[in-house]
N, C-alpha and C. Protein backbone atom coordinates (compact mmCIF):
# COMPACT_ATOMS: atom_id res chain seq x y z
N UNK A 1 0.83 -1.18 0.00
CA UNK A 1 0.00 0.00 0.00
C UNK A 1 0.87 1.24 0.00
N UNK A 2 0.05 2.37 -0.69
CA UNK A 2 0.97 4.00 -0.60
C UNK A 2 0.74 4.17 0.83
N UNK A 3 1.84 4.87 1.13
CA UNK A 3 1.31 5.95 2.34
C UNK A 3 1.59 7.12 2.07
N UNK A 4 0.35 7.40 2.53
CA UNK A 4 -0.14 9.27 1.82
C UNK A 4 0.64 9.76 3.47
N UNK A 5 1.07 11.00 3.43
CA UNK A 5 1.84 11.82 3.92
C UNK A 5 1.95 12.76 3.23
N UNK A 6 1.65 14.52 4.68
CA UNK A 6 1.69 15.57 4.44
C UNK A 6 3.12 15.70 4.70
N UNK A 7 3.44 16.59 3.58
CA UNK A 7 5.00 17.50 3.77
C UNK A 7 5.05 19.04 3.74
N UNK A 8 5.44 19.51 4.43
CA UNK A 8 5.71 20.78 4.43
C UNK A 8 7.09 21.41 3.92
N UNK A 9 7.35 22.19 2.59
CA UNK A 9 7.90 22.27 2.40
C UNK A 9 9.05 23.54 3.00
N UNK A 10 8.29 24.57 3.54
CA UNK A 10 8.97 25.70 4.16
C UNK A 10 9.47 25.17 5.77
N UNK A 11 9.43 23.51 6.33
CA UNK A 11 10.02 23.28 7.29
C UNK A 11 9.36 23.82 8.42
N UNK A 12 9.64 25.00 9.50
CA UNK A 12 9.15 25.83 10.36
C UNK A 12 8.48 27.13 9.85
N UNK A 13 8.60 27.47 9.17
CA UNK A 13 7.87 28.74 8.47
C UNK A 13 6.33 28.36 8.77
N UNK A 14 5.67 29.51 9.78
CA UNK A 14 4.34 29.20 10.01
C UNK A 14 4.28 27.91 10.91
N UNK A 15 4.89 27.59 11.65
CA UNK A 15 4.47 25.95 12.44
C UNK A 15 3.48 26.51 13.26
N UNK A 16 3.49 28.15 14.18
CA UNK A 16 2.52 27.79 14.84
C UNK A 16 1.09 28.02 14.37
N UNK A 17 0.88 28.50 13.05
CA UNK A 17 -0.15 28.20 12.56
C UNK A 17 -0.81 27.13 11.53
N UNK A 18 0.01 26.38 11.19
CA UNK A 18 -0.15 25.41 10.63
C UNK A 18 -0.63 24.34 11.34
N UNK A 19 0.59 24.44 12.37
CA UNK A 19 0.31 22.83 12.52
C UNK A 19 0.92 21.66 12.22
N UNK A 20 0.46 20.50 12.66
CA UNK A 20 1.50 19.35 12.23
C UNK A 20 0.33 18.15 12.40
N UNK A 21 0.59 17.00 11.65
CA UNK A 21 -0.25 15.51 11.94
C UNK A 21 0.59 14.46 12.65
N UNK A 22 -0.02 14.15 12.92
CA UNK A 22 0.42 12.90 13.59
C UNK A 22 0.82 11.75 12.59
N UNK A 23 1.30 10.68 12.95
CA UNK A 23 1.49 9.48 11.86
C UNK A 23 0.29 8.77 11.26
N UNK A 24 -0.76 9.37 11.72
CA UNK A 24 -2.07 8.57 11.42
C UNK A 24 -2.67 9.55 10.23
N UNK A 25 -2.38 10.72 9.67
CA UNK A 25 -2.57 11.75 8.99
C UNK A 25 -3.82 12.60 10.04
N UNK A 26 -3.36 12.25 11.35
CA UNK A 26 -4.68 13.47 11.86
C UNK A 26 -3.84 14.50 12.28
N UNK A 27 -4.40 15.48 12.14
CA UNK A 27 -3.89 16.58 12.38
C UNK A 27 -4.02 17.38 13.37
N UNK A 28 -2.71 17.86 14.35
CA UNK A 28 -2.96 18.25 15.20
C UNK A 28 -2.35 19.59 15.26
N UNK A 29 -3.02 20.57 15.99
CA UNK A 29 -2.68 22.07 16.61
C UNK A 29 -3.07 22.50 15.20
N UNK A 30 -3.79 23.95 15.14
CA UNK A 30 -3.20 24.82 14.45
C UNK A 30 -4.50 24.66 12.93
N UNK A 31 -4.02 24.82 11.41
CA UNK A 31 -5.18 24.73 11.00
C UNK A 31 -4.91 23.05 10.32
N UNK A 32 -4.06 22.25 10.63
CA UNK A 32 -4.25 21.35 10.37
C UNK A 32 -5.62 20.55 11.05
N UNK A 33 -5.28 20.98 12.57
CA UNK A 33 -6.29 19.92 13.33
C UNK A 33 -8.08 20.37 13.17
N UNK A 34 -7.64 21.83 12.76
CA UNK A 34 -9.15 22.87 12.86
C UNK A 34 -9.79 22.22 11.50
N UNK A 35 -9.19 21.96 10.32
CA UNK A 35 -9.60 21.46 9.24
C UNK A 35 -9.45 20.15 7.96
N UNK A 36 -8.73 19.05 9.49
CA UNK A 36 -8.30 17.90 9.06
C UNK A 36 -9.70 17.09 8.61
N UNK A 37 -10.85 17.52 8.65
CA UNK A 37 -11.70 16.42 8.14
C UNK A 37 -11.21 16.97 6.60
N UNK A 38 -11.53 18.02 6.26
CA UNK A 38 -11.78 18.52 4.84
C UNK A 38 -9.98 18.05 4.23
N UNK A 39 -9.43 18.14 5.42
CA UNK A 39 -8.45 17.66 4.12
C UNK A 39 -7.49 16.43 4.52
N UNK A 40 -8.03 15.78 4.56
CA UNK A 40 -7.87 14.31 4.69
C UNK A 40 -8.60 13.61 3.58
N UNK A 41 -8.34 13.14 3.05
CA UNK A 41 -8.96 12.11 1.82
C UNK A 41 -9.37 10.76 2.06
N UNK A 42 -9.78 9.96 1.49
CA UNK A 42 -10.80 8.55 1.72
C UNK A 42 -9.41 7.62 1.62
N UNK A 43 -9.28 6.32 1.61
CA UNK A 43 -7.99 5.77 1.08
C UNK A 43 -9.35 4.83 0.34
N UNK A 44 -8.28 4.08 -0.73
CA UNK A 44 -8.78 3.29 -1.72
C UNK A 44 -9.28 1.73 -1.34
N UNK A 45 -9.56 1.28 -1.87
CA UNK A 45 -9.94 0.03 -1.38
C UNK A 45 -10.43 -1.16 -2.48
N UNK A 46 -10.04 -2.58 -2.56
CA UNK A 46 -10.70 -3.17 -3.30
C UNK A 46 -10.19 -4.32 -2.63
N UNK A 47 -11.43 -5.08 -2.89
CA UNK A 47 -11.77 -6.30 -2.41
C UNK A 47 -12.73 -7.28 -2.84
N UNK A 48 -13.08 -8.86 -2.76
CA UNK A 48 -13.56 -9.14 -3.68
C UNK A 48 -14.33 -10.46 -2.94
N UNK A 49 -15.24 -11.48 -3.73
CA UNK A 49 -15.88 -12.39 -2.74
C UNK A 49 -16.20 -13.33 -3.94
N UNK A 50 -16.14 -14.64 -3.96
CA UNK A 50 -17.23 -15.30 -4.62
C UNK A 50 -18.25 -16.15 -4.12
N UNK A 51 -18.70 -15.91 -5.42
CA UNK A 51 -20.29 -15.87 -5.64
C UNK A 51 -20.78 -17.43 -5.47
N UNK A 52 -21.84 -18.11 -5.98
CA UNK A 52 -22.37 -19.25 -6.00
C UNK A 52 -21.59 -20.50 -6.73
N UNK A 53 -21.03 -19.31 -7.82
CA UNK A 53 -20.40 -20.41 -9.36
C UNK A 53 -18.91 -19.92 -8.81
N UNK A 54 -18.47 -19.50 -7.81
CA UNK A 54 -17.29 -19.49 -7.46
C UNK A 54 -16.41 -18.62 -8.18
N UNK A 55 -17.30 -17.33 -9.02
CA UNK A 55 -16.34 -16.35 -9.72
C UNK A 55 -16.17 -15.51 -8.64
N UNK A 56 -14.83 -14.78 -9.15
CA UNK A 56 -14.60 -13.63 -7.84
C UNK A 56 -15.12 -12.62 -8.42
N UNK A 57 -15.46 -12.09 -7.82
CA UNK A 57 -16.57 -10.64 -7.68
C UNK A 57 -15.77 -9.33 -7.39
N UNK A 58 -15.25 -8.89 -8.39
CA UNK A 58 -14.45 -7.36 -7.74
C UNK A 58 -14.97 -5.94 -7.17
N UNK A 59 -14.70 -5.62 -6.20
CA UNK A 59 -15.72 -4.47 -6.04
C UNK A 59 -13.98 -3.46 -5.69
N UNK A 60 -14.20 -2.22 -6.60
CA UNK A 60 -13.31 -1.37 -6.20
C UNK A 60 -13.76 0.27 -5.77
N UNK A 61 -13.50 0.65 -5.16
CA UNK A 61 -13.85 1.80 -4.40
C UNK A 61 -12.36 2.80 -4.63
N UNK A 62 -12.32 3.34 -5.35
CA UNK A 62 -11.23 4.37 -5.38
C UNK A 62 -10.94 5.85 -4.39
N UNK A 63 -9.55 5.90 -4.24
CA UNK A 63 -9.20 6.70 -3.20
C UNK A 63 -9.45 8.03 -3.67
N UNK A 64 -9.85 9.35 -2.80
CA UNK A 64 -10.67 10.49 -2.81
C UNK A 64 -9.61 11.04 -2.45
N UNK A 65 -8.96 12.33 -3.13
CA UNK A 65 -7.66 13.37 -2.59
C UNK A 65 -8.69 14.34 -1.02
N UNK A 66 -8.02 14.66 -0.70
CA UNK A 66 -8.25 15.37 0.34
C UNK A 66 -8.34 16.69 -0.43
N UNK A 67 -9.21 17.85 0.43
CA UNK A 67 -9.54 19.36 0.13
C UNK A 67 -8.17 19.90 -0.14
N UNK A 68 -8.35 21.10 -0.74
CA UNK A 68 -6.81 21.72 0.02
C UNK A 68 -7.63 23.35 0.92
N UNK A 69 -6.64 23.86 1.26
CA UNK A 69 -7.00 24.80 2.66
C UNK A 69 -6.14 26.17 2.13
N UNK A 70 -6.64 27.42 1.16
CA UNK A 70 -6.14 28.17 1.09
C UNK A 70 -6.37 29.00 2.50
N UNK A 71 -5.20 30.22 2.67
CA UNK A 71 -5.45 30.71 4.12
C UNK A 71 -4.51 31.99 3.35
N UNK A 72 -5.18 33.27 4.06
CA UNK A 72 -4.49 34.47 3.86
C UNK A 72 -3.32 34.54 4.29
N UNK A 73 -2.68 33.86 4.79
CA UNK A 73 -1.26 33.96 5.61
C UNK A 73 -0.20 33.91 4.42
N UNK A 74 0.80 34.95 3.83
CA UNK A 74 2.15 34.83 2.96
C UNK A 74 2.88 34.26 3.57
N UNK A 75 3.61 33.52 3.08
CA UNK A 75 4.56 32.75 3.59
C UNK A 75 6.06 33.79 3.52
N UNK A 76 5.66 34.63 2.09
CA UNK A 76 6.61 35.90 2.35
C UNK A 76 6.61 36.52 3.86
N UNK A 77 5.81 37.27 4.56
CA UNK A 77 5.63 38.38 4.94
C UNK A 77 5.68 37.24 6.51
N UNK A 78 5.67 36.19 6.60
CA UNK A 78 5.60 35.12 7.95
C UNK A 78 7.03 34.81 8.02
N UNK A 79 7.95 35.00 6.93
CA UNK A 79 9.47 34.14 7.18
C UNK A 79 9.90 35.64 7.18
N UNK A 80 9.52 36.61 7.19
CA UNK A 80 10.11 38.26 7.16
C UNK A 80 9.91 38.10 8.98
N UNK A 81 8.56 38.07 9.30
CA UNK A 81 8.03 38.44 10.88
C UNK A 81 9.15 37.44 11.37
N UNK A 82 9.36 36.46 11.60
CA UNK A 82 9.98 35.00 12.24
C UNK A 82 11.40 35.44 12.40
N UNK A 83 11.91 35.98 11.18
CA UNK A 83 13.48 36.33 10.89
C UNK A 83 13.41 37.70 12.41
N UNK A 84 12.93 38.82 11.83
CA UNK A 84 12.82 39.52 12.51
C UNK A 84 12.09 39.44 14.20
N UNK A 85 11.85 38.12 14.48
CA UNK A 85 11.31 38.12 16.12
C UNK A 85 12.37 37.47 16.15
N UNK A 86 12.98 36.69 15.64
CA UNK A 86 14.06 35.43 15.96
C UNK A 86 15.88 36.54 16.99
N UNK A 87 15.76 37.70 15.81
CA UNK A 87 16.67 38.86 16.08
C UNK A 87 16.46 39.61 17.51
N UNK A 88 14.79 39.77 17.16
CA UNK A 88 14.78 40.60 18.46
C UNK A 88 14.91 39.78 19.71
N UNK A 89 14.64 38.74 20.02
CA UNK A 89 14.90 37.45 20.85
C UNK A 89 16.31 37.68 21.15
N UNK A 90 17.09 37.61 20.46
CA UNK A 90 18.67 37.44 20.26
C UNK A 90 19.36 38.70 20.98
N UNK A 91 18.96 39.84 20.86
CA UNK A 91 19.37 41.11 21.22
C UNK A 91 18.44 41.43 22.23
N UNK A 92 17.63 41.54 22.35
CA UNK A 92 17.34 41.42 23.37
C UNK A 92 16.32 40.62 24.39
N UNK A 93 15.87 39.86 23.94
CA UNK A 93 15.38 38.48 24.87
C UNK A 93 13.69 39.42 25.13
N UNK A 94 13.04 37.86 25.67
CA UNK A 94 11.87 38.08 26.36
C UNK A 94 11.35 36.20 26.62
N UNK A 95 10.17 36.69 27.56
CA UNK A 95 10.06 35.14 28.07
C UNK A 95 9.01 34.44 27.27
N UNK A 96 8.34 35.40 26.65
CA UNK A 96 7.34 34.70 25.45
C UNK A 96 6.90 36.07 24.66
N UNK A 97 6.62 35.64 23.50
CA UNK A 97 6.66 36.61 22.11
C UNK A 97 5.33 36.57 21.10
N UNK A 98 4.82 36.71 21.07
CA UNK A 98 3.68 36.69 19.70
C UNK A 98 3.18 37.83 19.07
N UNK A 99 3.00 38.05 17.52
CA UNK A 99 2.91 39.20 16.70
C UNK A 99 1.89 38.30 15.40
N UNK A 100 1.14 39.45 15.62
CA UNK A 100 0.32 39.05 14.20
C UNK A 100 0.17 40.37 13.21
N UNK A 101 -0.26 40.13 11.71
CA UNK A 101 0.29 41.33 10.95
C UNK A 101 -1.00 41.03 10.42
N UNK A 102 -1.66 41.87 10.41
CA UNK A 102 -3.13 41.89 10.05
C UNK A 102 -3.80 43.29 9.22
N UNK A 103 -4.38 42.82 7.84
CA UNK A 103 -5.21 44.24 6.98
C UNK A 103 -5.94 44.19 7.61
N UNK A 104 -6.26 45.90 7.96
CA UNK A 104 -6.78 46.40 8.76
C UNK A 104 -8.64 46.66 7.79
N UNK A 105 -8.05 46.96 6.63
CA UNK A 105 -8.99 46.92 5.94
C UNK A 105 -10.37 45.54 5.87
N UNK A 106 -10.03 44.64 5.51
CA UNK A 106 -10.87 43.18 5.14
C UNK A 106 -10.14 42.14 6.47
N UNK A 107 -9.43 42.53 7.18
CA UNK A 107 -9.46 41.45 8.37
C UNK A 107 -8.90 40.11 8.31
N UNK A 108 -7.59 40.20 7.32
CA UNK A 108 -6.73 39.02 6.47
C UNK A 108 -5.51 38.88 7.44
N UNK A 109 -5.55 37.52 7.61
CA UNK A 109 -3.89 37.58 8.59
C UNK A 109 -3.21 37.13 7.68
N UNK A 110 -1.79 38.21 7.78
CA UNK A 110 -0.80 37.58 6.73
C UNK A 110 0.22 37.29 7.14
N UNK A 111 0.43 37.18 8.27
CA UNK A 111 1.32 36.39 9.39
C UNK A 111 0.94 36.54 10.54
N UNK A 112 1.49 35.38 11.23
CA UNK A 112 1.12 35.22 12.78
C UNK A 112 2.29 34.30 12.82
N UNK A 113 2.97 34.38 14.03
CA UNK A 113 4.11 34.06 14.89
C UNK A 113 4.39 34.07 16.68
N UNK A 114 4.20 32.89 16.63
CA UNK A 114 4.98 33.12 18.70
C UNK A 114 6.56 33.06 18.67
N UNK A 115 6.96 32.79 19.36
CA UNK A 115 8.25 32.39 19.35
C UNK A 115 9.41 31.69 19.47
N UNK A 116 8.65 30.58 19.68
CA UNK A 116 8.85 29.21 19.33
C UNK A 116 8.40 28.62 18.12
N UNK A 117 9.49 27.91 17.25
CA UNK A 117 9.17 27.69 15.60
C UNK A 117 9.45 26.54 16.37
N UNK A 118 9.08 25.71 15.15
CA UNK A 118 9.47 23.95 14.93
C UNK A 118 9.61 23.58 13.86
N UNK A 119 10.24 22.03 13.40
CA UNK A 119 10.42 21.95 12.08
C UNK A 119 8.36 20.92 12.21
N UNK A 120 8.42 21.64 10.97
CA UNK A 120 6.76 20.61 10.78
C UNK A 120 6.99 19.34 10.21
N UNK A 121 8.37 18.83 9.85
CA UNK A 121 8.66 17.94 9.34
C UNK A 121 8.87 16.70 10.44
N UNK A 122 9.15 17.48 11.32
CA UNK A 122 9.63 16.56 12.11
C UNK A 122 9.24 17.68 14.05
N UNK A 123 8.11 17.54 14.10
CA UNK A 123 7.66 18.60 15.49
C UNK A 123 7.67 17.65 16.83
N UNK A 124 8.51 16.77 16.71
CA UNK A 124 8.90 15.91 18.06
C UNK A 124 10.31 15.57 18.67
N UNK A 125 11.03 17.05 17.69
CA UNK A 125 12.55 16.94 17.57
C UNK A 125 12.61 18.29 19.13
N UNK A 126 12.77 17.60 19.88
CA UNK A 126 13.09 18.84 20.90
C UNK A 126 14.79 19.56 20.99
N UNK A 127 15.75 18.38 20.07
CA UNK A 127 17.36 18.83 20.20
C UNK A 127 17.13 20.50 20.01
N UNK A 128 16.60 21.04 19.33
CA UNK A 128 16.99 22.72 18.96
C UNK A 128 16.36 23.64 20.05
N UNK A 129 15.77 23.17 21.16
CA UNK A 129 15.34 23.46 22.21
C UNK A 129 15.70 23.18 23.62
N UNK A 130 16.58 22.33 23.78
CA UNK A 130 16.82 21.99 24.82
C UNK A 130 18.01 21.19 24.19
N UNK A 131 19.37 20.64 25.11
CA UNK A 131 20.24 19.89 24.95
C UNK A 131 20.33 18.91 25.33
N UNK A 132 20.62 17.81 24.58
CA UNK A 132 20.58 16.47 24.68
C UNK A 132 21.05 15.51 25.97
N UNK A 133 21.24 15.98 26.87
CA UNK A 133 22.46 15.49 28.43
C UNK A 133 20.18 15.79 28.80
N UNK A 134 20.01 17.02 28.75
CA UNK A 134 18.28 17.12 30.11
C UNK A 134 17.15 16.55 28.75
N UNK A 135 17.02 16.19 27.39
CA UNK A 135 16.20 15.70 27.14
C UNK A 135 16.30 14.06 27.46
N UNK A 136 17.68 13.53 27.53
CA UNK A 136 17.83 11.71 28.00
C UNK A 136 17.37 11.62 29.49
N UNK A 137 17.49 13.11 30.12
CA UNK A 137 16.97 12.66 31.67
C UNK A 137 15.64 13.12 31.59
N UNK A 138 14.65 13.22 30.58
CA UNK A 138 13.17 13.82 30.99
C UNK A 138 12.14 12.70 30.74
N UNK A 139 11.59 12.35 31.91
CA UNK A 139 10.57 11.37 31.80
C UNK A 139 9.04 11.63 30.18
N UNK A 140 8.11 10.95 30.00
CA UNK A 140 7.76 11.27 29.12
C UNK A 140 6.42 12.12 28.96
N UNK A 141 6.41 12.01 30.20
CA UNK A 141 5.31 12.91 30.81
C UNK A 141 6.03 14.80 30.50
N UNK A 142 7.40 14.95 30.78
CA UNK A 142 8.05 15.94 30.97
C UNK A 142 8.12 16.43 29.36
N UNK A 143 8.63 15.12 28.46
CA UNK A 143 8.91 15.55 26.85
C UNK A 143 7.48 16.33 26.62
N UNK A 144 6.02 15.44 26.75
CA UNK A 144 4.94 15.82 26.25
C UNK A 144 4.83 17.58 27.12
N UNK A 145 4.82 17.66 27.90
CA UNK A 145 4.72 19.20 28.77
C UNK A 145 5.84 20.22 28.10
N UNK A 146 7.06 19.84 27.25
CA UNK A 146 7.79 20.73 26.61
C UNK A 146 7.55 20.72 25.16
N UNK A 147 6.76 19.52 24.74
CA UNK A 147 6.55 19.70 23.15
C UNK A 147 5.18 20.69 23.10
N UNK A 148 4.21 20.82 24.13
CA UNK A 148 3.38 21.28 24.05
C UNK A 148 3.36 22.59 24.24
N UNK A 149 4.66 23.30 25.06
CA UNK A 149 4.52 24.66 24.89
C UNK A 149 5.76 25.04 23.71
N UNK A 150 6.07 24.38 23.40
CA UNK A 150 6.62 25.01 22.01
C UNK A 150 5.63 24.96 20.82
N UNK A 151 4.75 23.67 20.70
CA UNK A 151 3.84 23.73 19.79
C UNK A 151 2.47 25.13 19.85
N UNK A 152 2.65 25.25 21.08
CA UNK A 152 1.29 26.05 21.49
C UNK A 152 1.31 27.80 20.80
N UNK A 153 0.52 28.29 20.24
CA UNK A 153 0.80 29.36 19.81
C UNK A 153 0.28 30.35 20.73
N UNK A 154 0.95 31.58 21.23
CA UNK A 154 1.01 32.07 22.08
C UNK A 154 0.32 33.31 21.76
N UNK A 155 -0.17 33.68 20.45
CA UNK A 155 -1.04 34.34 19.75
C UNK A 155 -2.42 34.61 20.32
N UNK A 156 -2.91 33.16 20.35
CA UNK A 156 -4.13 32.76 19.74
C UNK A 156 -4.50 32.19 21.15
N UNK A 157 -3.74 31.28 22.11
CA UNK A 157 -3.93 30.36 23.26
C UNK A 157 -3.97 30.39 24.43
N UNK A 158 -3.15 31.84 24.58
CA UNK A 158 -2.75 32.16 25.54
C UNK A 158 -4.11 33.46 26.17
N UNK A 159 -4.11 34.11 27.22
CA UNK A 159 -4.99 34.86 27.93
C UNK A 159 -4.15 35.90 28.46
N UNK A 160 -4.42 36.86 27.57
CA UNK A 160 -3.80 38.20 28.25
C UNK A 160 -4.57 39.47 28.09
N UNK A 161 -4.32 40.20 29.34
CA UNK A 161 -5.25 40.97 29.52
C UNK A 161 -4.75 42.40 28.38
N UNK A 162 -5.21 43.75 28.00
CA UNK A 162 -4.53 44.09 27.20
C UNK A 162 -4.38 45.35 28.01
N UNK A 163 -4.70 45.49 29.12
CA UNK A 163 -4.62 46.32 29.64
C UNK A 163 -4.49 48.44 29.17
N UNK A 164 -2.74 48.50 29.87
CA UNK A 164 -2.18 49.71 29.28
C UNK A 164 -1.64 49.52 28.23
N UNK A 165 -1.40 48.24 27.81
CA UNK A 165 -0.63 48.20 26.28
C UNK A 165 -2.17 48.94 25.12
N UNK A 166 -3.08 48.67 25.28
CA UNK A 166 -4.60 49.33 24.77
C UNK A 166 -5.04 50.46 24.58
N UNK A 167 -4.31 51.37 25.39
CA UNK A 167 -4.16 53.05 25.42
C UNK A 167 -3.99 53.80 24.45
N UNK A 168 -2.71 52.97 24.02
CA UNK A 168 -2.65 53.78 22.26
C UNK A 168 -3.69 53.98 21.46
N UNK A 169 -4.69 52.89 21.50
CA UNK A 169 -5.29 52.88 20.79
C UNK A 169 -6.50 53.51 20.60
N UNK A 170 -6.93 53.46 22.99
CA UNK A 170 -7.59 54.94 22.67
C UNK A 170 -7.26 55.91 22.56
N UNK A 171 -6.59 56.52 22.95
CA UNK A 171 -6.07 57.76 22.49
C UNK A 171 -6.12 58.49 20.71
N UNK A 172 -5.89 57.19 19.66
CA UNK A 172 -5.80 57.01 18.49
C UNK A 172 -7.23 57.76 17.73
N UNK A 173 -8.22 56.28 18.78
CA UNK A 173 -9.87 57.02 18.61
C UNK A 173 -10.08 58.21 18.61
């Protein structure tokens, strides 16, 4: 049999809005998991039985592609934001990060970013996050509690109040 498998070709570009599947093609976090029925496809099938006179009987059922999922997000203007949070991280740090770049006009996100990327190819690789001596000592309870806040988008998941950062904006009014 084929095995159908999603690939992502931009790697981390967009992971925390994308998303990633599991080995089963379900899809988890992000808009994979939000719209894995539609794009998941049927798999194929044929199989067969005989009959009275002992002919085999073919019945084939052919495999159905999955939807595809356009989304306003550039992949330009998301590996521009990422580059540029990745810098500001670097120079000067913070303990969690998220930016979304949004027309103000029609209400289109054309990037969104936390600050934690992953490869989507592979989103169970914790080496680029932690070093290999404390991931051999972390029980698996501990791996799942660190894959999950790197996967988690800090955008969208998180609860923050907006307080005085909000001012500008009345004032703007």
């Amino acid at each position: 049999e084929e095995e159908y498998v999603r690939k992502y070709p931009y790697s981390s570009v967009g992971s925390n809005v994308i998303g990633f599947c599991t080995s089963d093609n379900t899809g988890s976090w992000g808009i994979e998991n939000y719209y894995n029925s539609s794009l998941n496809g049927v798999t194929g099938r044929r199989y067969g039985y005989f009959d009275a006179d002992l002919n085999l009987v073919k019945t084939v059922k052919p495999a159905t592609n999955g939807n595809t999922i356009v989304s306003s997000i550039d992949v330009n203007i998301q590996g521009i934001l990422e580059q540029h949070m990745k810098k500001f991280l670097k120079d000067v740090g913070a303990l969690n990060m998220g930016c979304i770049i949004m027309n103000p006009n029609n209400g289109e996100i054309y990037a969104m970013a936390s600050n934690k990327q992953y490869d989507l190819n592979n989103p169970r690789d914790l080496t680029g996050f932690y070093p290999q001596k404390k991931i051999d000592k972390m029980s698996d309870k501990d791996k799942m509690d660190a894959l999950s806040k790197i996967w988690r988008n800090f955008c969208i998941s998180d609860a923050y109040e907006p307080g005085s950062t909000f001012k500008p904006f009345t004032v703007c009014a």
